[in-house]
C-alpha atoms as a PDB file:
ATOM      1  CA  UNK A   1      -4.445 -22.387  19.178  1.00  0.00           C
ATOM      2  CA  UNK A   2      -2.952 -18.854  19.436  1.00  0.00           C
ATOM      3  CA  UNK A   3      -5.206 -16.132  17.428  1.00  0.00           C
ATOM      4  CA  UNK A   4      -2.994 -13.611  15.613  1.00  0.00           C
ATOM      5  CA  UNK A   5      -5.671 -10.498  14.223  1.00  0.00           C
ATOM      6  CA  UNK A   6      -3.218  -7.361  14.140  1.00  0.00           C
ATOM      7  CA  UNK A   7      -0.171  -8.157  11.983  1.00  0.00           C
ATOM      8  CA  UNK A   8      -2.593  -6.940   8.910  1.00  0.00           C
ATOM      9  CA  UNK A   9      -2.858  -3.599  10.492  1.00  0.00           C
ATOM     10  CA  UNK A  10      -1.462  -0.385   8.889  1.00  0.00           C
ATOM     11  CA  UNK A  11       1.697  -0.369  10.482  1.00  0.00           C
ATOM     12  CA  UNK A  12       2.946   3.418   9.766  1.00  0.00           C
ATOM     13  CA  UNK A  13       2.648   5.582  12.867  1.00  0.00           C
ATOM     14  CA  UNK A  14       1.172   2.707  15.118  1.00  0.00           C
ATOM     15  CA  UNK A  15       1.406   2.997  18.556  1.00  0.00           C
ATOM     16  CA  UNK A  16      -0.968   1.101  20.599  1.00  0.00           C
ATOM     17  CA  UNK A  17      -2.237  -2.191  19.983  1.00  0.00           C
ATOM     18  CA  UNK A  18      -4.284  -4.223  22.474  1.00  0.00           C
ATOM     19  CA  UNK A  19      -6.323  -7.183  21.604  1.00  0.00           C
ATOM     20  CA  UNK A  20      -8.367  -9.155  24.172  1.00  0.00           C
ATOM     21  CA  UNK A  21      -8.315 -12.485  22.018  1.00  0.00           C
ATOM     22  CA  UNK A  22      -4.697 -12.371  20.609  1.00  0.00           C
ATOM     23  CA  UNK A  23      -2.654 -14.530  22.870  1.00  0.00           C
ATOM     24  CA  UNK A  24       0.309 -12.406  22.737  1.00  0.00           C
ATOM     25  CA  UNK A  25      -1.783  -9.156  24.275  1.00  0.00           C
ATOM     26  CA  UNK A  26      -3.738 -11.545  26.345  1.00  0.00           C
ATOM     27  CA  UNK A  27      -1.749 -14.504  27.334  1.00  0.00           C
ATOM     28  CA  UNK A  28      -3.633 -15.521  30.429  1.00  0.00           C
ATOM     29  CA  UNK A  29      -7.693 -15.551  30.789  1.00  0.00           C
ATOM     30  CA  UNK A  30      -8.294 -13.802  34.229  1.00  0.00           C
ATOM     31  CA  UNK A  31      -5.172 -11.935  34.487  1.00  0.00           C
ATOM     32  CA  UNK A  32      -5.260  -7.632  35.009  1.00  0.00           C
ATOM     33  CA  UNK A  33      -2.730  -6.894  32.191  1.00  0.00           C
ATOM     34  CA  UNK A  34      -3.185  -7.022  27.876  1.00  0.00           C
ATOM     35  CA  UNK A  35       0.419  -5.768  26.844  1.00  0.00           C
ATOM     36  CA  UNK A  36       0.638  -3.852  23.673  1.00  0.00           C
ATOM     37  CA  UNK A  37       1.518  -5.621  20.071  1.00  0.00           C
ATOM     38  CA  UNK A  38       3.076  -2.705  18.983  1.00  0.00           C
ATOM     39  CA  UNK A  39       6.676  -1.854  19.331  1.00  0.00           C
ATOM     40  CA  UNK A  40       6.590   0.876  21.508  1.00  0.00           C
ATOM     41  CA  UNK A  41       7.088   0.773  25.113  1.00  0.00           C
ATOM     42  CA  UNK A  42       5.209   1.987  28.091  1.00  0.00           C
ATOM     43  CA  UNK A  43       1.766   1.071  25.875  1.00  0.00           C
ATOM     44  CA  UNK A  44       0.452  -1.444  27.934  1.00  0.00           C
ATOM     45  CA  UNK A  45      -2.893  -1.679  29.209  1.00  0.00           C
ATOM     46  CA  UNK A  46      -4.310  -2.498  32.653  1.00  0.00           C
ATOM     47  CA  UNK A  47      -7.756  -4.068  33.564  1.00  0.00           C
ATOM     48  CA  UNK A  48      -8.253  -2.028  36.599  1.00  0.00           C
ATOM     49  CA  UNK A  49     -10.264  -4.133  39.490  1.00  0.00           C
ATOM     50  CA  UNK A  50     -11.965  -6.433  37.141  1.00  0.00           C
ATOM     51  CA  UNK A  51      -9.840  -9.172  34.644  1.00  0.00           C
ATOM     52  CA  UNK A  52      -9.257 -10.409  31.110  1.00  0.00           C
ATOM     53  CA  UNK A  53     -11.440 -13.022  29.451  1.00  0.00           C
ATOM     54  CA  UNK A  54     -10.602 -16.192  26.709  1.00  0.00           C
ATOM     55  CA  UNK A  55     -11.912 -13.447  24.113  1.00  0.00           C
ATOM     56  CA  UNK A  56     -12.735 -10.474  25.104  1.00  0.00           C
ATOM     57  CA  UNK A  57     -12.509  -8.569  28.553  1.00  0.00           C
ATOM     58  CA  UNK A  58     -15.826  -8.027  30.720  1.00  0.00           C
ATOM     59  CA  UNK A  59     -16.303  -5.038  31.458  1.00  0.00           C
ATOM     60  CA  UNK A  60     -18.761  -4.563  34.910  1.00  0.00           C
ATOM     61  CA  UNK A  61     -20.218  -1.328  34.779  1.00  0.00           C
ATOM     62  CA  UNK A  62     -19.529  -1.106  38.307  1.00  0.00           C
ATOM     63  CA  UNK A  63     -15.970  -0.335  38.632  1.00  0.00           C
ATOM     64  CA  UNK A  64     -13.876  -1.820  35.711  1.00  0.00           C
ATOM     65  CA  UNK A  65     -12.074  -0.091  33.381  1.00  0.00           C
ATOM     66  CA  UNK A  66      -8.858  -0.187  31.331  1.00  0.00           C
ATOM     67  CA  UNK A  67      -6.058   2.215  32.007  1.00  0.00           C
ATOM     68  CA  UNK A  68      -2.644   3.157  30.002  1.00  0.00           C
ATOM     69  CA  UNK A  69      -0.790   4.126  32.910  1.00  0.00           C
ATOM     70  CA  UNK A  70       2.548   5.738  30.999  1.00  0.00           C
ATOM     71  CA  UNK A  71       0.558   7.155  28.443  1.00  0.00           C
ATOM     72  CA  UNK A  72       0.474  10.366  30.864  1.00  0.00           C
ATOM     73  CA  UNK A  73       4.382  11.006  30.851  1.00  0.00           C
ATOM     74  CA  UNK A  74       5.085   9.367  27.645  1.00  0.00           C
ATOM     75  CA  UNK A  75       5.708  12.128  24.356  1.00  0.00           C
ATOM     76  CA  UNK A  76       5.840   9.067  21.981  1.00  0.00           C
ATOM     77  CA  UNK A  77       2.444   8.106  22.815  1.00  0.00           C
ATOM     78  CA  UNK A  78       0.662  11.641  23.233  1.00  0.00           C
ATOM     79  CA  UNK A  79       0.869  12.372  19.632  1.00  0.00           C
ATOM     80  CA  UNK A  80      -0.146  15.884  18.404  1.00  0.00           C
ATOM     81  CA  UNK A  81      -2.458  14.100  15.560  1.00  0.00           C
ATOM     82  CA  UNK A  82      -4.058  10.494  15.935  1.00  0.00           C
ATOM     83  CA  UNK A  83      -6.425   7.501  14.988  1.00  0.00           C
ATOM     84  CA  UNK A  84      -8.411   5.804  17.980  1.00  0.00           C
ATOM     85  CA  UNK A  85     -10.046   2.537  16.635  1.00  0.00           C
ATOM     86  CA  UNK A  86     -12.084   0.737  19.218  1.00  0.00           C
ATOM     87  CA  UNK A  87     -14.192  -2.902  19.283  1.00  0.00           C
ATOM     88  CA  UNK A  88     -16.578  -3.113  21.843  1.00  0.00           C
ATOM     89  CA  UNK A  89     -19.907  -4.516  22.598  1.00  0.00           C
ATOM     90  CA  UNK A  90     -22.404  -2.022  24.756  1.00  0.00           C
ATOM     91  CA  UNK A  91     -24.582  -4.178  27.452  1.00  0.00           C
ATOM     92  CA  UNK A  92     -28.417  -3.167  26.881  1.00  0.00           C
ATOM     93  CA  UNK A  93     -28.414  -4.140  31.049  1.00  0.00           C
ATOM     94  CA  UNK A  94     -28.087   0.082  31.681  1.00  0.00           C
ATOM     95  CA  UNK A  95     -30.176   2.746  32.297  1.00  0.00           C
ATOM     96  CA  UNK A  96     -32.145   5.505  30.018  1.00  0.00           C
ATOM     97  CA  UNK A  97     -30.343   8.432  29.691  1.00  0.00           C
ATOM     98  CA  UNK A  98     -26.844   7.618  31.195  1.00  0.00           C
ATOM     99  CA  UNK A  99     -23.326   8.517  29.435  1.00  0.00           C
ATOM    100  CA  UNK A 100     -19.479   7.055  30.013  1.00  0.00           C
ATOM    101  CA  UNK A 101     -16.624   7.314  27.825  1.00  0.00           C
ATOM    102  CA  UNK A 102     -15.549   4.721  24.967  1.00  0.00           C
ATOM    103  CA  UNK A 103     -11.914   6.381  25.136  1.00  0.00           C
ATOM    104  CA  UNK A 104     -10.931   9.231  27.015  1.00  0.00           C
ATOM    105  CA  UNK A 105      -8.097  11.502  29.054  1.00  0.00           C
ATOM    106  CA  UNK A 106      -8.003  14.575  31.139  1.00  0.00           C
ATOM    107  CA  UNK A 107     -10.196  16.154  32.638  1.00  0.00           C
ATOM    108  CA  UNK A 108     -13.507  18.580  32.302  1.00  0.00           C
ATOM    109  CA  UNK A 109     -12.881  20.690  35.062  1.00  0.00           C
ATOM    110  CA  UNK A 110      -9.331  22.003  33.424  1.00  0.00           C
ATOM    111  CA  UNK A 111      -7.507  22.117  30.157  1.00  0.00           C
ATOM    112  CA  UNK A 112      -6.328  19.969  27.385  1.00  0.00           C
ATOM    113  CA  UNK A 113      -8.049  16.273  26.956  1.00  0.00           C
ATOM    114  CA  UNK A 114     -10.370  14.428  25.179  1.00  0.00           C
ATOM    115  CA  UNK A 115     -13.756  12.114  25.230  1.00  0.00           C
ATOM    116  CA  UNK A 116     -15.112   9.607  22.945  1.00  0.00           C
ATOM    117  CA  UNK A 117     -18.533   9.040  24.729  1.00  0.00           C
ATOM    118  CA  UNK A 118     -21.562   7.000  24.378  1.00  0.00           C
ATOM    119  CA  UNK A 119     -24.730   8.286  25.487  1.00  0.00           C
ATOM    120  CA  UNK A 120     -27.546   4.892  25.947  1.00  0.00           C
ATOM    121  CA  UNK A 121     -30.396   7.730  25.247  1.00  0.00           C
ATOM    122  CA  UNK A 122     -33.428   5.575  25.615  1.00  0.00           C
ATOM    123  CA  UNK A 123     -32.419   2.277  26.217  1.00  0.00           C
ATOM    124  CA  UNK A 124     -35.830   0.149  24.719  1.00  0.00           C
ATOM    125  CA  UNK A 125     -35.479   1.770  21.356  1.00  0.00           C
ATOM    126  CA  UNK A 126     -32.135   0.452  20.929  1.00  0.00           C
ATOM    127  CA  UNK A 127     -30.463   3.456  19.755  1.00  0.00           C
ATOM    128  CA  UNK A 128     -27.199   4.244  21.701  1.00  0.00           C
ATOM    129  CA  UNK A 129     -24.959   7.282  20.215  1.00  0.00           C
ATOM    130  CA  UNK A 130     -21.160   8.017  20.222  1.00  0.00           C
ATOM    131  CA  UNK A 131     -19.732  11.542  20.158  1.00  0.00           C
ATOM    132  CA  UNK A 132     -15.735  12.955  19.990  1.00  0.00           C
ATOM    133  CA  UNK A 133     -14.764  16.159  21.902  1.00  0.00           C
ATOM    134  CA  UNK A 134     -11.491  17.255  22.268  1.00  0.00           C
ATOM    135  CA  UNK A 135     -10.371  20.792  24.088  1.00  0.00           C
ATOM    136  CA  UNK A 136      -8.333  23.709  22.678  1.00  0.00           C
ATOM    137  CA  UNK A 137      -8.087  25.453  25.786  1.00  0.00           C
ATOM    138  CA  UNK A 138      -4.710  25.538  27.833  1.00  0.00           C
ATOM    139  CA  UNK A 139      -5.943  27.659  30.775  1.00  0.00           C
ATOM    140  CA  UNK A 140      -8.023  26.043  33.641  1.00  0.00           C
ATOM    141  CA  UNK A 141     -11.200  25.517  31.666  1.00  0.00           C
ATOM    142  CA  UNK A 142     -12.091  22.782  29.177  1.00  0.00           C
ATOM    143  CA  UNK A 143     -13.037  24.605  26.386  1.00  0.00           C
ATOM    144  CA  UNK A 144     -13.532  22.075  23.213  1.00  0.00           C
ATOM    145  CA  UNK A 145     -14.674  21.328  19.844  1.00  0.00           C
ATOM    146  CA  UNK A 146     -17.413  18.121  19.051  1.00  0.00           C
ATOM    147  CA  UNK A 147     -18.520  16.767  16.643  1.00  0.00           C
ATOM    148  CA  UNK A 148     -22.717  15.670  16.689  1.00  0.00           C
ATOM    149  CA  UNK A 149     -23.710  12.532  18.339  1.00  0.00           C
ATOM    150  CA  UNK A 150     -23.803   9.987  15.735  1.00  0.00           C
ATOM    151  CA  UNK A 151     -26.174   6.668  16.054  1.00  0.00           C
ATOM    152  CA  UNK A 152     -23.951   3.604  16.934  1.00  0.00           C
ATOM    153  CA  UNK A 153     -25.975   1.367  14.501  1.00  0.00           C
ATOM    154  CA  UNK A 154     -25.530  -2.000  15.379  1.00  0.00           C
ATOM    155  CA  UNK A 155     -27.062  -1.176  18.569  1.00  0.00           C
ATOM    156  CA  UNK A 156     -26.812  -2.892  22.222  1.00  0.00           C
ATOM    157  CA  UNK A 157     -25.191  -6.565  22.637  1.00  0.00           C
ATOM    158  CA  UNK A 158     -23.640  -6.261  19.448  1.00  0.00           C
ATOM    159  CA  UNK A 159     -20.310  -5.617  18.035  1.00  0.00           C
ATOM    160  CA  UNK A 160     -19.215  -1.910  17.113  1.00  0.00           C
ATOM    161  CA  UNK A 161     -16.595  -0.533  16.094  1.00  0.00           C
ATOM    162  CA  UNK A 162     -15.432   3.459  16.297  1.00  0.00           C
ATOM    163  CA  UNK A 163     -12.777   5.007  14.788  1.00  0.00           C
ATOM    164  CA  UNK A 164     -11.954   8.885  14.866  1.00  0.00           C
ATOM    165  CA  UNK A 165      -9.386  10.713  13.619  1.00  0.00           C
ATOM    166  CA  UNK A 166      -7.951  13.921  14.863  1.00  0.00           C
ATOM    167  CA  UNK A 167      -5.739  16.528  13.662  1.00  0.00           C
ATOM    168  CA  UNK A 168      -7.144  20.195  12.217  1.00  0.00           C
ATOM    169  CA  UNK A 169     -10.164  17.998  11.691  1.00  0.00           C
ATOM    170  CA  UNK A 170     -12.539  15.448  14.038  1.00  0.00           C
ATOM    171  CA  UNK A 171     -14.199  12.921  11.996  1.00  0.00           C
ATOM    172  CA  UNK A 172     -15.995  10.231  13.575  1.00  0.00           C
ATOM    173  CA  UNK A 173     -16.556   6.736  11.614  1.00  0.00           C
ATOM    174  CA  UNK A 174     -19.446   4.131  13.123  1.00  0.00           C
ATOM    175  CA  UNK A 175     -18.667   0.499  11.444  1.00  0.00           C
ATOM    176  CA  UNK A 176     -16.722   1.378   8.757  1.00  0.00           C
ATOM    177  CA  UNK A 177     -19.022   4.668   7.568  1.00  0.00           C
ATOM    178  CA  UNK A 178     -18.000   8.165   8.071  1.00  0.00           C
ATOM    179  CA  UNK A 179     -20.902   9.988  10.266  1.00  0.00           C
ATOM    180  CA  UNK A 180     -19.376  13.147  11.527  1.00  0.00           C
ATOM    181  CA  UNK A 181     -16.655  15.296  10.006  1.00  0.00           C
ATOM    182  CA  UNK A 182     -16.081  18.792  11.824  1.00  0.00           C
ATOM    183  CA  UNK A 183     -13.157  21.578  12.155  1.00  0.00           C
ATOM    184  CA  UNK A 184     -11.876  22.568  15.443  1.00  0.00           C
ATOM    185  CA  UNK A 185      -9.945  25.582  17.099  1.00  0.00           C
ATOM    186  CA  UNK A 186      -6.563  24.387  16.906  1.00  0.00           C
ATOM    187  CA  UNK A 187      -4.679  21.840  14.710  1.00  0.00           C
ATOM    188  CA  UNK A 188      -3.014  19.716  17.414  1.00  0.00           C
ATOM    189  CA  UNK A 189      -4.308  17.551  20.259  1.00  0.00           C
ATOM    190  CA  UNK A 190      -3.845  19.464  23.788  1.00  0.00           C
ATOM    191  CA  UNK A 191      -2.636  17.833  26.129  1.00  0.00           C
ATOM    192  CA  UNK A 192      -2.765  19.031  30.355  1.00  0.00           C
ATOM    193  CA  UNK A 193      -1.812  22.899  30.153  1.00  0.00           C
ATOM    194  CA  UNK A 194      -0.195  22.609  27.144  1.00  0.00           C
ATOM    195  CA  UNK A 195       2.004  19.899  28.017  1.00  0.00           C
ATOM    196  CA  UNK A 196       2.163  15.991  29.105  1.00  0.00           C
ATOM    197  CA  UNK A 197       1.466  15.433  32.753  1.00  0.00           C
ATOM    198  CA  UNK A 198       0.370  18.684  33.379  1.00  0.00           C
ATOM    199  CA  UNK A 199      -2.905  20.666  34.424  1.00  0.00           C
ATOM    200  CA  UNK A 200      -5.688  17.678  34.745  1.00  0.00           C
ATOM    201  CA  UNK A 201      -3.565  15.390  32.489  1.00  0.00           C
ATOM    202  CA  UNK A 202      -4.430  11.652  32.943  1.00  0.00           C
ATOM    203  CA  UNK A 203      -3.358   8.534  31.284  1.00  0.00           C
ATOM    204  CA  UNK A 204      -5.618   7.294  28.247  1.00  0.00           C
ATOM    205  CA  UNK A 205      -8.627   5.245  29.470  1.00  0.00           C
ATOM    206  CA  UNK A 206     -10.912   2.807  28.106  1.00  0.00           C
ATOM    207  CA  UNK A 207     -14.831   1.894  28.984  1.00  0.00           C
ATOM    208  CA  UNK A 208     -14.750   4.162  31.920  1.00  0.00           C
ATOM    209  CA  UNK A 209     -17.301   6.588  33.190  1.00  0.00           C
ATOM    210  CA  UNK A 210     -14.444   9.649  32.602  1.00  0.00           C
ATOM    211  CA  UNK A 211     -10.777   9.701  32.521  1.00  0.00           C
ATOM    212  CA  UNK A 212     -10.551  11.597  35.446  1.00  0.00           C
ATOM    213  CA  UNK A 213     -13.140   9.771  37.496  1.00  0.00           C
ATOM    214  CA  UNK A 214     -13.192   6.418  35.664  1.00  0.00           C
ATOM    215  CA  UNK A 215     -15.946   4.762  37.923  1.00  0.00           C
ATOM    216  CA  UNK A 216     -18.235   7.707  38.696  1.00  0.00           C
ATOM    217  CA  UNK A 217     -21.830   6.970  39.523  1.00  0.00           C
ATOM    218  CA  UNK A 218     -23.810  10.251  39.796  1.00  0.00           C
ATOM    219  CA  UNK A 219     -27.039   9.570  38.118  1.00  0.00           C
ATOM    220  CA  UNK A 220     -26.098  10.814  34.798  1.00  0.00           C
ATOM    221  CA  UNK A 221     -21.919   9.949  34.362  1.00  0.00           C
ATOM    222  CA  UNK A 222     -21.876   5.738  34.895  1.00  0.00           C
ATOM    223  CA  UNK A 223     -18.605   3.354  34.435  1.00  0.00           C
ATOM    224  CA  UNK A 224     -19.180   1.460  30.672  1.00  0.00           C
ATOM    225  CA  UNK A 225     -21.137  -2.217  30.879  1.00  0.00           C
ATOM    226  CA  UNK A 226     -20.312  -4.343  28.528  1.00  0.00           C
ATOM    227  CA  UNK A 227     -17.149  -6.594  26.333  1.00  0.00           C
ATOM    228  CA  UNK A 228     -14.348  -5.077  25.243  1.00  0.00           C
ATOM    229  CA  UNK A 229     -12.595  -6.348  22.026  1.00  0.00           C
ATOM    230  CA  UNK A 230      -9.116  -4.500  20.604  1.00  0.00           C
ATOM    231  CA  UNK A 231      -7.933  -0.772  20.530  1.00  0.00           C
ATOM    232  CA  UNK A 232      -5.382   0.556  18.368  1.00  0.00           C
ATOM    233  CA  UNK A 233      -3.935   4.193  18.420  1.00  0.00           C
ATOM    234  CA  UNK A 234      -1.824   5.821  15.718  1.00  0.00           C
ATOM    235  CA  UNK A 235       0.333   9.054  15.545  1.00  0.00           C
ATOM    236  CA  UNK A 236      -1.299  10.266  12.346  1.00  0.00           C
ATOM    237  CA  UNK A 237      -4.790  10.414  11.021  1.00  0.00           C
ATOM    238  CA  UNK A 238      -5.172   7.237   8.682  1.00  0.00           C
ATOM    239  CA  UNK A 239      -7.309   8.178   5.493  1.00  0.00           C
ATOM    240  CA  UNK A 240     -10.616   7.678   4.319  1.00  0.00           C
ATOM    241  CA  UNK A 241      -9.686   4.460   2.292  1.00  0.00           C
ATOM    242  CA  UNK A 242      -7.243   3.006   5.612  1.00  0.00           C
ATOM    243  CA  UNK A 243      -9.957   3.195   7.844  1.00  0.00           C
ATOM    244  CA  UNK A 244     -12.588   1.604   5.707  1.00  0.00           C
ATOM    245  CA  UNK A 245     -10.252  -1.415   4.637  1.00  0.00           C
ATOM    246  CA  UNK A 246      -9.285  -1.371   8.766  1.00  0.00           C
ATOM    247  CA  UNK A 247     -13.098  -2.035   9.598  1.00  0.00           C
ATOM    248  CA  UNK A 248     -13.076  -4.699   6.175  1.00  0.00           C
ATOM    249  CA  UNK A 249     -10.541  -6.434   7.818  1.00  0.00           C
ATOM    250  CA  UNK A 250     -11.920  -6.890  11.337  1.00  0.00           C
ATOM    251  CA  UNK A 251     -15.335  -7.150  10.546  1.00  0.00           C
ATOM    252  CA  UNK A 252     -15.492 -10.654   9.945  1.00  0.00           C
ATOM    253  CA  UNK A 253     -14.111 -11.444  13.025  1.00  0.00           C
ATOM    254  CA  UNK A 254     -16.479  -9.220  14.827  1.00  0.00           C
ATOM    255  CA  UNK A 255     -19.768 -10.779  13.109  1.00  0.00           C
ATOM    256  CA  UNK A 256     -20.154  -7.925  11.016  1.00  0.00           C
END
């Protein structure tokens, strides 16, 4: 039977919605593409070199990662404020000490962009952490605001969601609770040099090692390991009470 989770999603401002278990994201087990809910086009997602599962989509930690190619030359979907809000379940099969991106796009060695990363620390102890840095800088170096790590507290092989919100402000949410709330440089998401598809401007990318380099291997920057659930993206910064009945609502189906 066909599994229907996002109609009871906020639906002011959304722009991205792909779910690995809804049938009308994922129609096919083992095919490359999970096509957007939302009603906005060019929002499509991409399992690049790896494939989608009944449920979720493996992710390989060797080279697999999901791309949204038009997201680079798209306005509609490269918002000046936003909401990220990802499901995914972190494989405890990595090493100590290693770091990828939950959600990313552009790149370090230039301008505008952005990094959700999770840092596996020390992997025994069970205590991965998530941080959000975004740049202010338009000229060829990535200048940027973050906010501190924050523990991802259901741990490895489990379910977790992130959510963070961006506009004047970066706050950072870790199943359902707000853990990090910091101000930035500028008031607007920079994007490239200052524009779309400029500078070191890449589409968004998911469970990668880094936008720019999304299955990098160099002893400290490692492509993601682990299950990828649903990811939705929306032009505004949803409020405290949104995101917290958001994570009530898909916590359940989550094991949460």
């Amino acid at each position: 039977m066909a599994q229907h989770f996002s109609p009871k999603l906020p639906t002011d401002g959304l722009l991205i919605v792909l779910d690995a278990a809804d049938r009308l994201s994922n129609p096919s087990s083992g095919g490359s593409t999970l096509t957007s809910l939302a009603a906005i086009s060019g929002a499509n997602g991409t399992v690049a070199n790896g494939s989608t599962g009944v449920n979720t989509v493996p992710i390989d930690g060797t080279n697999d990662y999901i791309v949204l190619n038009d997201t680079q030359t798209s306005q509609t979907l490269s918002p000046p404020h936003a909401t990220f809000n990802i499901w995914f379940k972190p494989s405890s099969q990595v090493l100590n000490s290693r770091a990828n991106s939950l959600i990313s796009r552009g790149n370090y060695n230039t301008a505008g962009g952005f990094f959700i990363h999770m840092y596996t620390n020390n992997v025994s102890t069970n205590q991965p952490t998530v941080q959000a840095s975004f740049s202010y800088s338009t000229t060829n170096s990535y200048s940027y605001n973050s906010t501190s790590t924050a523990l991802l507290t259901k741990g490895f092989d489990k379910w977790n969601n992130v959510t963070v919100t961006i506009d004047q402000r970066m706050k950072l949410y870790v199943n359902g609770e707000l853990e990090q709330d910091s101000g930035r440089s500028v008031a607007e998401i920079v994007y490239g040099n200052g524009a779309i598809n400029t500078g070191g401007d890449t589409p968004l990318v998911l469970l990668s090692g880094l936008s720019y380099a999304p299955t990098i291997s160099n002893g400290y920057w490692e492509p993601f390991k682990g299950e990828f659930g649903c990811f939705q993206m929306w032009n505004r910064t949803l409020t405290n009470e949104e995101q917290f009945s958001l994570y009530k609502m898909q916590k359940v189906r989550f094991g949460h």
